[in-house]
N, C-alpha and C. Protein backbone atom coordinates (compact mmCIF):
# COMPACT_ATOMS: atom_id res chain seq x y z
N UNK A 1 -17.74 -146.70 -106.39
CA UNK A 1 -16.74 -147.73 -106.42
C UNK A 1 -17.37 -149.04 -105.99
N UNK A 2 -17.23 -149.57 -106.91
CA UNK A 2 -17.70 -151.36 -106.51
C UNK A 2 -17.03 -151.95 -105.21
N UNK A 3 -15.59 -151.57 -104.52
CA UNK A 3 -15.45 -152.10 -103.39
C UNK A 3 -16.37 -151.32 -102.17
N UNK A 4 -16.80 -150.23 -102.47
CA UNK A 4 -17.16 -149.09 -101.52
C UNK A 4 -18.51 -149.44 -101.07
N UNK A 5 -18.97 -150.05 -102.58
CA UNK A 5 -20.49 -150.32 -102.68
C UNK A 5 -20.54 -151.64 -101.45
N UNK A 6 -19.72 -152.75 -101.94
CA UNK A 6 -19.96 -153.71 -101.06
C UNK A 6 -19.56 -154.07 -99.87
N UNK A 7 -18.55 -153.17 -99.67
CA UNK A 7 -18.37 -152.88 -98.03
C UNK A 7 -18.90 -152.05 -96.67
N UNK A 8 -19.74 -151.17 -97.64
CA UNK A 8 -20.87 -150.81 -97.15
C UNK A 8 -21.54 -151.62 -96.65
N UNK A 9 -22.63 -152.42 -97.69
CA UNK A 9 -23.75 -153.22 -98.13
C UNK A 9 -23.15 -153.83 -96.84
N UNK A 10 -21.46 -154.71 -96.45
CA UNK A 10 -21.48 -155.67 -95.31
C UNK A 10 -21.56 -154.65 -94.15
N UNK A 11 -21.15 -153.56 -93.66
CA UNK A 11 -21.20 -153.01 -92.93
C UNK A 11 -22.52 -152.49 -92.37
N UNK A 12 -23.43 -152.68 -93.11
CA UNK A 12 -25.39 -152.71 -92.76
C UNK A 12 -25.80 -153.94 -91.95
N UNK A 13 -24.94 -154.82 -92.25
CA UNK A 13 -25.27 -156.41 -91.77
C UNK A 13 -24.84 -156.63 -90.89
N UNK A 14 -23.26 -156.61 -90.89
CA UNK A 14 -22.33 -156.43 -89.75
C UNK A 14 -22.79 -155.37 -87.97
N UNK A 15 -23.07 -154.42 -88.32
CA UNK A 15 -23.25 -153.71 -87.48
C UNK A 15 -24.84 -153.71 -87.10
N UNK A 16 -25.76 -154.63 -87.72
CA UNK A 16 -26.98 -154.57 -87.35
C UNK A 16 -27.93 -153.94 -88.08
N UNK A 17 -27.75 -152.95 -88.70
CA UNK A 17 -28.93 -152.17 -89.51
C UNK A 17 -29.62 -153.02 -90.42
N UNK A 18 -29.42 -153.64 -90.56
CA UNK A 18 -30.52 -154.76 -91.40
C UNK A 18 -29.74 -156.40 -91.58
N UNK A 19 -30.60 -157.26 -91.63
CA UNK A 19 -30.35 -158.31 -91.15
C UNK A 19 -30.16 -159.14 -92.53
N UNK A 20 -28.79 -159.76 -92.11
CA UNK A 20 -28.18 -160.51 -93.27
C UNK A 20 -29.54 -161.85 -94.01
N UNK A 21 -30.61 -162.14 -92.80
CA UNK A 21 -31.04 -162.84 -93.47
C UNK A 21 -32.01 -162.42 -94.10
N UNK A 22 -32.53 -161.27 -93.89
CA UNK A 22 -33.18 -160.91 -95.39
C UNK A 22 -32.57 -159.77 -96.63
N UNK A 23 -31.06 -159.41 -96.37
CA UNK A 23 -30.55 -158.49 -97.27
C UNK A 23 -29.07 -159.07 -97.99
N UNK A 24 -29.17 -159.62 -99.04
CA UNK A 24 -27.98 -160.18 -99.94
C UNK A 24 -27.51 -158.66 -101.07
N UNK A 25 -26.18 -158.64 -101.34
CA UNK A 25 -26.04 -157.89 -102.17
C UNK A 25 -25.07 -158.58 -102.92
N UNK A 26 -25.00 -158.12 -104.02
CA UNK A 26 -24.67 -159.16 -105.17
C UNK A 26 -23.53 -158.28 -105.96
N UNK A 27 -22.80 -158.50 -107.13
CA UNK A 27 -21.81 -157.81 -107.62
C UNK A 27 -22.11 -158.51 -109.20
N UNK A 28 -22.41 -157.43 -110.09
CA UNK A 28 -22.25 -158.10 -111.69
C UNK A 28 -21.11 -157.09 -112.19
N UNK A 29 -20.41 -157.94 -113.25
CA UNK A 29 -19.68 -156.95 -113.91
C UNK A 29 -20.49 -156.57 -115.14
N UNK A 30 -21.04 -155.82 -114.85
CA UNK A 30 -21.92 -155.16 -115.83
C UNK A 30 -22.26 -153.68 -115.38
N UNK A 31 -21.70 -152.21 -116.25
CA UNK A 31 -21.80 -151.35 -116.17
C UNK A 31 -23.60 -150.74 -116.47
N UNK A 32 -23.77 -149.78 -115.75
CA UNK A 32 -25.45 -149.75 -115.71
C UNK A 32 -25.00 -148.69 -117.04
N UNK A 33 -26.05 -149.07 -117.89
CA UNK A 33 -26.36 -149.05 -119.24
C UNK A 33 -27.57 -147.55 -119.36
N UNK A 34 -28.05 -147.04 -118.27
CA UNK A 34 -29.15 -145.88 -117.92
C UNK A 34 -29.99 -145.71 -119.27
N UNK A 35 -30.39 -147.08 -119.32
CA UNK A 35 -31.42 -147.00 -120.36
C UNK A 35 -32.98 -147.36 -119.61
N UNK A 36 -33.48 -146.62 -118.68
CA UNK A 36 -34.82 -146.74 -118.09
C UNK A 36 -35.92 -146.38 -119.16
N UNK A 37 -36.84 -147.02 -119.10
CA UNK A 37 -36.89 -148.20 -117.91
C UNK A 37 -36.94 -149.91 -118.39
N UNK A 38 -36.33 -149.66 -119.80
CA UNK A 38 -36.16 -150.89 -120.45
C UNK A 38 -35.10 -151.80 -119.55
N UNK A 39 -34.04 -151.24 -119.24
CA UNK A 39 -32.94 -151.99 -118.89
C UNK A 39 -33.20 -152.39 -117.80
N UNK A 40 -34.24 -152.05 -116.61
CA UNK A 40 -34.56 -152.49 -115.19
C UNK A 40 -35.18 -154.04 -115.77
N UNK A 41 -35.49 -154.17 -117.30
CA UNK A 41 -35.89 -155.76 -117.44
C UNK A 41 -34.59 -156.47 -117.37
N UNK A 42 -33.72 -156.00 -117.83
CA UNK A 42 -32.51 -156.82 -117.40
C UNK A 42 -31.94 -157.14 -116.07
N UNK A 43 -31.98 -156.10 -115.49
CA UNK A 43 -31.75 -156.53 -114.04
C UNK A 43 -32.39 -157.22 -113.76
N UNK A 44 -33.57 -157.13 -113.30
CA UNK A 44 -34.42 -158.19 -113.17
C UNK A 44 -34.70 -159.70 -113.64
N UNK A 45 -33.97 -160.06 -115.01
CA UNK A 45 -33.26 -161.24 -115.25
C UNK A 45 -32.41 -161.72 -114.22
N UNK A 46 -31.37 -160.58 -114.49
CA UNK A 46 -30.06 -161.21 -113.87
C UNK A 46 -30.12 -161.18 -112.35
N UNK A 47 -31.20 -160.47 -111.67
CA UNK A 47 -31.19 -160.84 -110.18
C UNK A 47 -32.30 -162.24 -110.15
N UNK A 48 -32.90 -162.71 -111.00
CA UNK A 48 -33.76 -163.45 -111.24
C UNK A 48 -33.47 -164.79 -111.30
N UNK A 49 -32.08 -164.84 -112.35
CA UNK A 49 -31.29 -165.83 -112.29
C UNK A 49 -30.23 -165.94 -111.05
N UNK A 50 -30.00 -165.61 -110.40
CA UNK A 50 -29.27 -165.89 -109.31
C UNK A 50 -29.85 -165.92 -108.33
N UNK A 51 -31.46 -166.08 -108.00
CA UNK A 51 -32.47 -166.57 -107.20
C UNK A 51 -33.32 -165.68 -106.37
N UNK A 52 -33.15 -164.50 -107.45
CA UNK A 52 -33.70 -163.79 -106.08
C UNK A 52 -35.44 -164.12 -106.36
N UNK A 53 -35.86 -163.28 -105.70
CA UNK A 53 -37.83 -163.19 -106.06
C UNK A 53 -38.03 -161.99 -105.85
N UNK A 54 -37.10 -160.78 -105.34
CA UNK A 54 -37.60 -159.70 -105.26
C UNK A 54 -36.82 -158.92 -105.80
N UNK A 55 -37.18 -157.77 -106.41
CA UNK A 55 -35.86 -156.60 -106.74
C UNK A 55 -36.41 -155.22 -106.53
N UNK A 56 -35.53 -154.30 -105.90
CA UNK A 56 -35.81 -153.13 -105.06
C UNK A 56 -35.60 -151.99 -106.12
N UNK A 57 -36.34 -150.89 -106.98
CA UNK A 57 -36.37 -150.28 -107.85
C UNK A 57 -37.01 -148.97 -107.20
N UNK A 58 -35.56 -147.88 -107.29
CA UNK A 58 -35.38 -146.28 -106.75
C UNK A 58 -36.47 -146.02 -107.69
N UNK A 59 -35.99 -144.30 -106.88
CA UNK A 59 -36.80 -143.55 -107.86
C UNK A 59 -35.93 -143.17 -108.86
N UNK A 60 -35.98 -143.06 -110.16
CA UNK A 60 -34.97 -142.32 -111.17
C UNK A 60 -33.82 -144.03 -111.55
N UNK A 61 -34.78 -144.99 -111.19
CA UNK A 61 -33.78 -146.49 -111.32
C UNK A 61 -33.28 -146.35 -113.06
N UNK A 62 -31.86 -146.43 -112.61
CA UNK A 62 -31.00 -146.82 -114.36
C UNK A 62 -31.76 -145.45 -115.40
N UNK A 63 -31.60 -143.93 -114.53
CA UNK A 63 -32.06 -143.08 -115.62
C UNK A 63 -30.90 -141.97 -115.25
N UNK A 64 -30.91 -140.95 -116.24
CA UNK A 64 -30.00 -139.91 -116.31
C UNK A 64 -30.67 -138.63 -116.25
N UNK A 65 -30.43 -137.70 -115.41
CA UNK A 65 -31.34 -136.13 -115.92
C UNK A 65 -32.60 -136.47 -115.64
N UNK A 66 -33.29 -135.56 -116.55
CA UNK A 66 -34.70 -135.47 -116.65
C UNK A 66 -35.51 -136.23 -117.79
N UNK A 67 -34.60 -137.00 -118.16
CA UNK A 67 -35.03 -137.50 -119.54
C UNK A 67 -36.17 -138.28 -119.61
N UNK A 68 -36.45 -139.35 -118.56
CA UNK A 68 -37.60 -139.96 -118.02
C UNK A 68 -38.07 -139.22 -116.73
N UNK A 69 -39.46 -140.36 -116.46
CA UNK A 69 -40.25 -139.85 -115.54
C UNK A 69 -39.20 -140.40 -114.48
N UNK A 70 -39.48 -140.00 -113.30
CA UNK A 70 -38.53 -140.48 -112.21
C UNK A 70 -39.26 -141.54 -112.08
N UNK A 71 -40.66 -142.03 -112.00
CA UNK A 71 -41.13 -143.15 -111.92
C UNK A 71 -41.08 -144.14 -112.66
N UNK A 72 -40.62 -143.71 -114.14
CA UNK A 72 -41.00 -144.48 -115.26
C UNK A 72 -40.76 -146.14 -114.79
N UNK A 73 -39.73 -146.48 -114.55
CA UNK A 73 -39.54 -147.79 -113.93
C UNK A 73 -39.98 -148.40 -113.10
N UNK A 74 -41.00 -147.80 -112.21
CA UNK A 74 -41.93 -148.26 -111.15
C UNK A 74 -42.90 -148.34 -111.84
N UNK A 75 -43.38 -147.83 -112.71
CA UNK A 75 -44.76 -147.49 -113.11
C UNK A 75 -44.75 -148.92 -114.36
N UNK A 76 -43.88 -149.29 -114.62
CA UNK A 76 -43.23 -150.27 -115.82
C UNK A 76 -43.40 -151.73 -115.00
N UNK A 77 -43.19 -151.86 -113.53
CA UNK A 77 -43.19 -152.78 -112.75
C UNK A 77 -44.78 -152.75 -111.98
N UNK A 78 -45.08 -151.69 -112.17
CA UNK A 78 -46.47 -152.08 -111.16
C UNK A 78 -47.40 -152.24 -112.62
N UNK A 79 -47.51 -151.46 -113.39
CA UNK A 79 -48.53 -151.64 -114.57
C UNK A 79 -48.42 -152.10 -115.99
N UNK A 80 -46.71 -152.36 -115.97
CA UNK A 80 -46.90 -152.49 -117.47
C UNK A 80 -46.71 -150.88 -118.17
N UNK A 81 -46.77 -150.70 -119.62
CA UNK A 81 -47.18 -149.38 -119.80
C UNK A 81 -46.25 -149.32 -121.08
N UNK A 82 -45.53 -150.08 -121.79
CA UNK A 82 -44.93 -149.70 -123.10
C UNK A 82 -45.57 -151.14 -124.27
N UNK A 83 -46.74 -150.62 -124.63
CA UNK A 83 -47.46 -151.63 -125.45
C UNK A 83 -46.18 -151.73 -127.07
N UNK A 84 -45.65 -150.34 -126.92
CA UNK A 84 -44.86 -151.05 -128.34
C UNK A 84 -43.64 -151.82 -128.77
N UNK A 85 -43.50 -152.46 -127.43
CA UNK A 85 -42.90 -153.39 -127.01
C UNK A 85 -43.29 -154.78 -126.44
N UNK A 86 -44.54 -154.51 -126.47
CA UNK A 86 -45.19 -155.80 -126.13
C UNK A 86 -45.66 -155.60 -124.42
N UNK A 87 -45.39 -154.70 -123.97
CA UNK A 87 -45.47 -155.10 -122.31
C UNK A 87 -46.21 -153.70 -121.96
N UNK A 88 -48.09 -154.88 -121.93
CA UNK A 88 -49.18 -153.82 -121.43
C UNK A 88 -49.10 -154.34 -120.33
N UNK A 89 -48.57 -155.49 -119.64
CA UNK A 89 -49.05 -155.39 -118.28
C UNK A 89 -47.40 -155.36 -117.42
N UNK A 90 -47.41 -155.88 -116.04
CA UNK A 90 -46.61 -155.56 -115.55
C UNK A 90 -45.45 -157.11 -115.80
N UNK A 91 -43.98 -156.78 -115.95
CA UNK A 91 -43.46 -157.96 -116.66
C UNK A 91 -43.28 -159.70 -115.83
N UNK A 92 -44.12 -159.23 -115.06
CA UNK A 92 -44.69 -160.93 -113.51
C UNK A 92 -45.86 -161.08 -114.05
N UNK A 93 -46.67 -160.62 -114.88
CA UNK A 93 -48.07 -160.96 -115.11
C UNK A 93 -48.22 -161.28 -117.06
N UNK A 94 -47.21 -161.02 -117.15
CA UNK A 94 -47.17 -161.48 -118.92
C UNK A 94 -46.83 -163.42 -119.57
N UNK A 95 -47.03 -163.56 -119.88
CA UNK A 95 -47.29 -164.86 -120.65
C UNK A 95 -45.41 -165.33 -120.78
N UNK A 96 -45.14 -166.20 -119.86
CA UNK A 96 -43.68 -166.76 -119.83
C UNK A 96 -42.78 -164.69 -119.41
N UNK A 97 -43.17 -164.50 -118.75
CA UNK A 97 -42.51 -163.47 -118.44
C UNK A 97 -41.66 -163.69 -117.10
N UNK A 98 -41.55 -162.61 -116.46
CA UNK A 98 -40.46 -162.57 -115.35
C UNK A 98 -41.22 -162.89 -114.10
N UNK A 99 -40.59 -163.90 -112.67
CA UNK A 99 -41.25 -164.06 -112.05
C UNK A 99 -40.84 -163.26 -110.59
N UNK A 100 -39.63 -162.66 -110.65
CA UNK A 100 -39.30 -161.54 -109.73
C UNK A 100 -40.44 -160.86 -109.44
N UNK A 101 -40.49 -160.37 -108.40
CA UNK A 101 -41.28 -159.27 -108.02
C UNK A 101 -40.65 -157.76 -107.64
N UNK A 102 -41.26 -156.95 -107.96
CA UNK A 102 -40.90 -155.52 -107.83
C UNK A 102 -40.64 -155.10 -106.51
N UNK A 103 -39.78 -154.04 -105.52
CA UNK A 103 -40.03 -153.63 -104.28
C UNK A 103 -39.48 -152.40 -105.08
N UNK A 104 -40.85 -151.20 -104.86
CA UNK A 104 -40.83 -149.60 -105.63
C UNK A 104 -40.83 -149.36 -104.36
N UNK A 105 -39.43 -148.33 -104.40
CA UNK A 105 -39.34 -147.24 -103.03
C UNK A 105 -39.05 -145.75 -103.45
N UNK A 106 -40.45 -145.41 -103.05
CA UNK A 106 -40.71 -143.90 -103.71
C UNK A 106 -39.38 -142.94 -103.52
N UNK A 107 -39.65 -141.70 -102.96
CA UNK A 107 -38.70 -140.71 -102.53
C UNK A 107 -38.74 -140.74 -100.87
N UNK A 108 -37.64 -140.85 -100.47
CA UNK A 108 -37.21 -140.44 -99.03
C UNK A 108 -36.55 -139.26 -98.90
N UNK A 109 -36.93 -139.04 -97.18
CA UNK A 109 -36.65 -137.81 -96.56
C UNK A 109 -36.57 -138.11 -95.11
N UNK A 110 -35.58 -137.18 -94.49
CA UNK A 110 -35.81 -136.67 -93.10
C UNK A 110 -37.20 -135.94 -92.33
N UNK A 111 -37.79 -136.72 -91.52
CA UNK A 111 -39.18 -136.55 -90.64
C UNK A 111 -38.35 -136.18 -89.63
N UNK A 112 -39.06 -134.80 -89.35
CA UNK A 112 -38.31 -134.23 -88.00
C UNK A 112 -39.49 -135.42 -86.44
N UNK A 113 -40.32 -135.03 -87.13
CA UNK A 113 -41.62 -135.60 -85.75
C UNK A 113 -41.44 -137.11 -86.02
N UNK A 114 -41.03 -138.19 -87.13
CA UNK A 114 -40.87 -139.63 -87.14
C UNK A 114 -39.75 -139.31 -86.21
N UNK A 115 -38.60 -138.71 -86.07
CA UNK A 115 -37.00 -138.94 -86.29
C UNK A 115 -36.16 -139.54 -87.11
N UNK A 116 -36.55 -139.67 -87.89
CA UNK A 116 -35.71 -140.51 -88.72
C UNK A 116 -35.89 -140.16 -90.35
N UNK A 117 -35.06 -141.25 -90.98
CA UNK A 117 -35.62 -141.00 -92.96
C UNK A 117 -36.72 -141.99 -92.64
N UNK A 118 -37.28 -141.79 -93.85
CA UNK A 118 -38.50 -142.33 -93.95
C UNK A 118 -39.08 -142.11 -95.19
N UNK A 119 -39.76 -142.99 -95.82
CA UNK A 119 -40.62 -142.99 -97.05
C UNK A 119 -41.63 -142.30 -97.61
N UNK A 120 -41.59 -141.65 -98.76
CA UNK A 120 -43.10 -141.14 -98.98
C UNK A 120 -44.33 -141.94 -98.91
N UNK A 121 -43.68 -143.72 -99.28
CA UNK A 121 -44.68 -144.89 -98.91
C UNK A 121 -45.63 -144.92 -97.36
N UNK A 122 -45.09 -144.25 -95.89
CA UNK A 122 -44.68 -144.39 -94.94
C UNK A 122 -45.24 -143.67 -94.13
N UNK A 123 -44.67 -142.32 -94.42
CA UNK A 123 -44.83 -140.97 -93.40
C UNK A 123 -45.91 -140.00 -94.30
N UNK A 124 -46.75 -139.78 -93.48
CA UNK A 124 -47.27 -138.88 -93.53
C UNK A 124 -47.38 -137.46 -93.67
N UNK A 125 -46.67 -136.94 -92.98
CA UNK A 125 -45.94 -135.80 -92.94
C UNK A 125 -44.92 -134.90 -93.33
N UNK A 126 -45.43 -135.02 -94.87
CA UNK A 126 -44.89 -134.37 -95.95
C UNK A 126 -44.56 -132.69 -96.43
N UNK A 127 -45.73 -132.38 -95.14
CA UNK A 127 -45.66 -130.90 -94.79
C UNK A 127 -44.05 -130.16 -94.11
N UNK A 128 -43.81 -130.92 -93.26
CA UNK A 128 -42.37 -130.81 -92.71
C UNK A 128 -40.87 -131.79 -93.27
N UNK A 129 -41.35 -132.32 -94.27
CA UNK A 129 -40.49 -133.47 -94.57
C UNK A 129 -38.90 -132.70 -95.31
N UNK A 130 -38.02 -132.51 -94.55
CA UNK A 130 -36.53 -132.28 -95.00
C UNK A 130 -36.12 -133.17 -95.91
N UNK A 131 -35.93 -132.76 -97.05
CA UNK A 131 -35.33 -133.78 -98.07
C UNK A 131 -34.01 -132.87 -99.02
N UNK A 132 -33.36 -134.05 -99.31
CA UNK A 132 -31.88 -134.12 -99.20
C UNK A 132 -31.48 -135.08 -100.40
N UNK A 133 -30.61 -134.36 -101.30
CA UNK A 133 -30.34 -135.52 -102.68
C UNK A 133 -29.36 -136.24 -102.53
N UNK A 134 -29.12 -137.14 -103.04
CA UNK A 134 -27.82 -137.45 -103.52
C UNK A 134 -26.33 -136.80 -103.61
N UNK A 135 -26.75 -135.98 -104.64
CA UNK A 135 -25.45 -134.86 -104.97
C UNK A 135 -25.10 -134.24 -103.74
N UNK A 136 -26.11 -134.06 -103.12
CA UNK A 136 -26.06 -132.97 -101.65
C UNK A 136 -25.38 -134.04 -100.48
N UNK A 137 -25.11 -135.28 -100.49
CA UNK A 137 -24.66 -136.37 -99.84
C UNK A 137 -23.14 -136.37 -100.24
N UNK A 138 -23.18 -136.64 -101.72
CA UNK A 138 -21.41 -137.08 -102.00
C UNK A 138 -20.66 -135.63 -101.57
N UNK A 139 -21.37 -134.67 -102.21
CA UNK A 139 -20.69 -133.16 -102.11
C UNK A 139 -20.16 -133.03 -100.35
N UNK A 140 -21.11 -133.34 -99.12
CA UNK A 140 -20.36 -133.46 -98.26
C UNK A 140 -19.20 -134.38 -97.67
N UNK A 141 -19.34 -135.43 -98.48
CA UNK A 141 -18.26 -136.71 -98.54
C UNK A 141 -17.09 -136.13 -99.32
N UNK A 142 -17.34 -135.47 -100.51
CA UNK A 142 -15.95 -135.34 -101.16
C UNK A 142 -15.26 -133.70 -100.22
N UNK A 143 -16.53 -133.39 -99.35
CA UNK A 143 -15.86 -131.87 -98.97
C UNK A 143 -14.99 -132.87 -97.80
N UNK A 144 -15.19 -133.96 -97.36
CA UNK A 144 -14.24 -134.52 -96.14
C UNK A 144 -15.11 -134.47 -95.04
N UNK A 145 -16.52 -133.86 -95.02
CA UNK A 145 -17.56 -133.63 -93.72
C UNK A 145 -18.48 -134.91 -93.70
N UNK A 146 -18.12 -135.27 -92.68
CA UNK A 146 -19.06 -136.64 -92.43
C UNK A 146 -20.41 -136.51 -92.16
N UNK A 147 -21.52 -137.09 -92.94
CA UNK A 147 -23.03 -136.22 -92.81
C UNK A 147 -23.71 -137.21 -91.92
N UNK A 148 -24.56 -136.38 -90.89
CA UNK A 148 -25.11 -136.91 -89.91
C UNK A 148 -25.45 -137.94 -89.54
N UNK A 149 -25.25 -139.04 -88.63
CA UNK A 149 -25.77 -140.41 -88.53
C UNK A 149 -27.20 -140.53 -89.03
N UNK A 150 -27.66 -139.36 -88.72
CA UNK A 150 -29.68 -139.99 -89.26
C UNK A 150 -29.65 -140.31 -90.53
N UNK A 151 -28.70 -139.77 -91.33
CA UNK A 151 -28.41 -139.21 -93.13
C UNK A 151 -27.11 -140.32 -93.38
N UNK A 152 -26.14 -140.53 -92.99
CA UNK A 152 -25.55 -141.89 -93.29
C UNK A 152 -24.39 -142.91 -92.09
N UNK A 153 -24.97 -143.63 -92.03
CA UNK A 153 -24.52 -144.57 -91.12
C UNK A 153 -22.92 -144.14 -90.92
N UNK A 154 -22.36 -144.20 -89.78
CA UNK A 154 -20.80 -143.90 -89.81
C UNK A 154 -20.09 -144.98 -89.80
N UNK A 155 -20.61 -146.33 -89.68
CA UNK A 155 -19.51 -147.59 -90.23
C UNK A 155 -19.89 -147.12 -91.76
N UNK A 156 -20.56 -146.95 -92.23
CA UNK A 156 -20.90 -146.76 -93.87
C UNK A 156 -19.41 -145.67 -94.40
N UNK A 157 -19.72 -144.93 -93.72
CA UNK A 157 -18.95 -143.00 -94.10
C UNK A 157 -17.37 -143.62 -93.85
N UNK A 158 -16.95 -144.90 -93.05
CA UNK A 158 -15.45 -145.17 -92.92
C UNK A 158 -15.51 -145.57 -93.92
N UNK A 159 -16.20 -146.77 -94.21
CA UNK A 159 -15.95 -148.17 -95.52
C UNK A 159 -15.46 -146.84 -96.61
N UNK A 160 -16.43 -145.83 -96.97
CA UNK A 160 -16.34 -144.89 -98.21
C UNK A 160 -14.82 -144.02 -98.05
N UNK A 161 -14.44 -143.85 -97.37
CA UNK A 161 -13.26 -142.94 -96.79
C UNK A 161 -12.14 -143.82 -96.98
N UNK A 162 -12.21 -145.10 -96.35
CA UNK A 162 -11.32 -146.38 -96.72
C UNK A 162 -10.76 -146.19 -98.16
N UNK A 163 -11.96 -146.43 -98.85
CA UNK A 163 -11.56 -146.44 -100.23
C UNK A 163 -11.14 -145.83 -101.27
N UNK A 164 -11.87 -144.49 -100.38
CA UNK A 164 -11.57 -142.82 -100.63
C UNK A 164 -10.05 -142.98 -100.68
N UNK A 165 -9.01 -143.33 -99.97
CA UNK A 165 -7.63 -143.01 -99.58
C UNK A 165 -7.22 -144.04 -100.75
N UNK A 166 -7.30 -145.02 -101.13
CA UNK A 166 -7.20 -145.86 -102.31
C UNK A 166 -7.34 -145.50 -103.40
N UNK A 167 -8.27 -145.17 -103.71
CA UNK A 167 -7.95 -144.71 -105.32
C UNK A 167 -8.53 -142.71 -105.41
N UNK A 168 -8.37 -142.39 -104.58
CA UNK A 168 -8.11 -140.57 -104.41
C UNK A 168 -9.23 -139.93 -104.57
N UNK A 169 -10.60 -140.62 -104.53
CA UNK A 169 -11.80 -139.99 -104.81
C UNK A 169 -12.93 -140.91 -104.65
N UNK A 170 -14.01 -140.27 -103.64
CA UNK A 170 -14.85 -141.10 -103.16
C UNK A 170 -15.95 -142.33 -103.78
N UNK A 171 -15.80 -141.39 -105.58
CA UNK A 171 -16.85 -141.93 -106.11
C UNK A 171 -16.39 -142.16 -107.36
N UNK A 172 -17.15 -142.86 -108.70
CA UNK A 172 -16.46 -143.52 -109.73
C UNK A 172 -16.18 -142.42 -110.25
N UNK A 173 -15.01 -142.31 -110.81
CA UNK A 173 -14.11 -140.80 -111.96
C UNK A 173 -13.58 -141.56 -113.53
N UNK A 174 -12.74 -140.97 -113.55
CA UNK A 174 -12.30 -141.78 -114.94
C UNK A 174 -11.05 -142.81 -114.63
N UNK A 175 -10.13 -141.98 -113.59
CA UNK A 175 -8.83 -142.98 -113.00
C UNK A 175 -9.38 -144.36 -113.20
N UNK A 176 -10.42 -144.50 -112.11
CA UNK A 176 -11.17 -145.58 -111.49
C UNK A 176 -11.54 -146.33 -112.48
N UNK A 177 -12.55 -145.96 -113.34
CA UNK A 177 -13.09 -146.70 -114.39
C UNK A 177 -11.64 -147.27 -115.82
N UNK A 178 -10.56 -146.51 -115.79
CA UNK A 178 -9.47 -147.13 -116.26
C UNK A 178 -8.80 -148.03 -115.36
N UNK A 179 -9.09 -147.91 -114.57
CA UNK A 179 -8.11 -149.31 -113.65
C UNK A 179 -9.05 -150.26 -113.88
N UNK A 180 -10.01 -150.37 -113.45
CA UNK A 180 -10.72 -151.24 -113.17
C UNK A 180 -11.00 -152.30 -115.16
N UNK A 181 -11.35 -151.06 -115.88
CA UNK A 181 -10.95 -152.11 -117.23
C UNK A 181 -9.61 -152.32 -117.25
N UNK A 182 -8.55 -152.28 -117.12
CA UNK A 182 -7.61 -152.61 -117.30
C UNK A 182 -7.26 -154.31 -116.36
N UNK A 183 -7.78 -153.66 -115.03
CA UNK A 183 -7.63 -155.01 -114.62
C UNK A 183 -8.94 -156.22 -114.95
N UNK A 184 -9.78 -155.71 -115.05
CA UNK A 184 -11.19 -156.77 -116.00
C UNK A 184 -10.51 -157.52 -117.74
N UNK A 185 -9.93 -157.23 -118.49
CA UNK A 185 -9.29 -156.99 -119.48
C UNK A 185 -8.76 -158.36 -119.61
N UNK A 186 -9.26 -159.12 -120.92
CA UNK A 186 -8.59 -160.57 -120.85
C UNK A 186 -8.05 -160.49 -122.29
N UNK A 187 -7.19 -160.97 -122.17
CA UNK A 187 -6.74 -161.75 -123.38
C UNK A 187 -7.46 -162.65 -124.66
N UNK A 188 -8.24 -162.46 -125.35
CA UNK A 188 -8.68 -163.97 -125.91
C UNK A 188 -7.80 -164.36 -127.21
N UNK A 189 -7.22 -165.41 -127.26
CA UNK A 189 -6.93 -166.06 -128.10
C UNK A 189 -7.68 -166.00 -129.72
N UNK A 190 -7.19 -165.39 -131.00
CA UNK A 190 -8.40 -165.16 -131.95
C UNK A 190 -8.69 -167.04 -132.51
N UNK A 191 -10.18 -166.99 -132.37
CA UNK A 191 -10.71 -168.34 -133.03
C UNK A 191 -10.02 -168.60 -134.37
N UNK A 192 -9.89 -170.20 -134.73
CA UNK A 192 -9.48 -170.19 -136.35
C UNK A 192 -10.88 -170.96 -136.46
N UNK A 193 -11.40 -170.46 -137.72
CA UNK A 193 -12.78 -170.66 -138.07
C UNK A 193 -12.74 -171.61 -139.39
N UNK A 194 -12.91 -173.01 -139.35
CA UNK A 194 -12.31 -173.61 -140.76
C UNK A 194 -13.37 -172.82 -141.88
N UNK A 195 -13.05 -172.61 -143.34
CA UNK A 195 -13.69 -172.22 -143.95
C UNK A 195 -14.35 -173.28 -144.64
N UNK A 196 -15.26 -172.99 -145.15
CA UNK A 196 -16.45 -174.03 -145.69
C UNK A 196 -16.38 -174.25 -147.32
N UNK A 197 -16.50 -175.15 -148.14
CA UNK A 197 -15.94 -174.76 -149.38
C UNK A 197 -17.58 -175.31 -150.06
């Protein structure tokens, strides 16, 4: 949910976990399109044009399944790598290309000996590293079990619960995605186009 998303995002700031002056989060109405790792060039426009210089790219960024590499989009930002498209190098180093810069954040996990999550960038200690998906996150959110502070912030787990009670389900469904076009949904007036003789 787009309110869930960004009341979160303030609740990181708000409560301290990361500092408003280096973390902005932004809102497009633009549905992610999970066309990796072509479409991470678009983002990267559009965070580009609204000033950013950096953009933060998961693992599995704007992909579905197994269909790509989980890296493919990192590997697209650090090297380049689809010549039949024009882009052998990385899209900050091409001729009038993009001047954003990439921030690739591999796979995270729980470090019992760090304490904390932590990066494959990071920690070392990959031998003991507890790791934990996604699915395995909402699944305890939609069971109603709030998952551990190390695993998600608990001003975070209200904001989601908040919203949870609002539209009856923690995460985007179909209800959701019909309200939300419905209320996005404009009117346009049809153009009269003079004809040309």
């Amino acid at each position: 949910m787009d309110e869930a998303i960004l009341e979160g995002h303030e609740a990181l700031n708000k409560y301290g976990y990361i500092s408003p002056k280096r973390h902005i989060v932004t809102f497009t109405l633009w549905d992610m399109r999970y066309g990796n790792p072509l479409e991470s060039l678009l983002h990267g426009i559009i965070r580009q044009n609204m000033g950013c210089t950096h953009h933060m790219f998961g693992r599995d960024h704007a992909a579905v399944g197994d269909y790509y590499d989980p890296y493919a989009t990192q590997i697209l930002w650090e090297r380049g790598g689809i010549p039949s498209f024009g882009l052998n190098a990385p899209p900050y180093d091409l001729d009038k290309g993009l001047k954003i810069r990439p921030v690739n954040i591999k796979e995270f996990w729980y470090c019992p000996k760090c304490g904390e999550i932590t990066y494959s960038d990071t920690c070392a200690h990959t031998d003991i590293a507890q790791r934990f998906s996604g699915s395995f996150i909402r699944g305890l959110i939609a069971e109603g079990i709030e998952p551990p502070p190390i695993i998600f912030r608990p001003e975070v787990y209200r904001v989601i619960v908040k919203w949870w009670r609002v539209y009856g389900y923690p995460f985007v469904n179909k209800k959701y995605l019909e309200l939300k076009e419905r209320e996005l949904e404009i009117d346009v007036p049809p153009m009269e186009v003079p004809l040309r003789r």
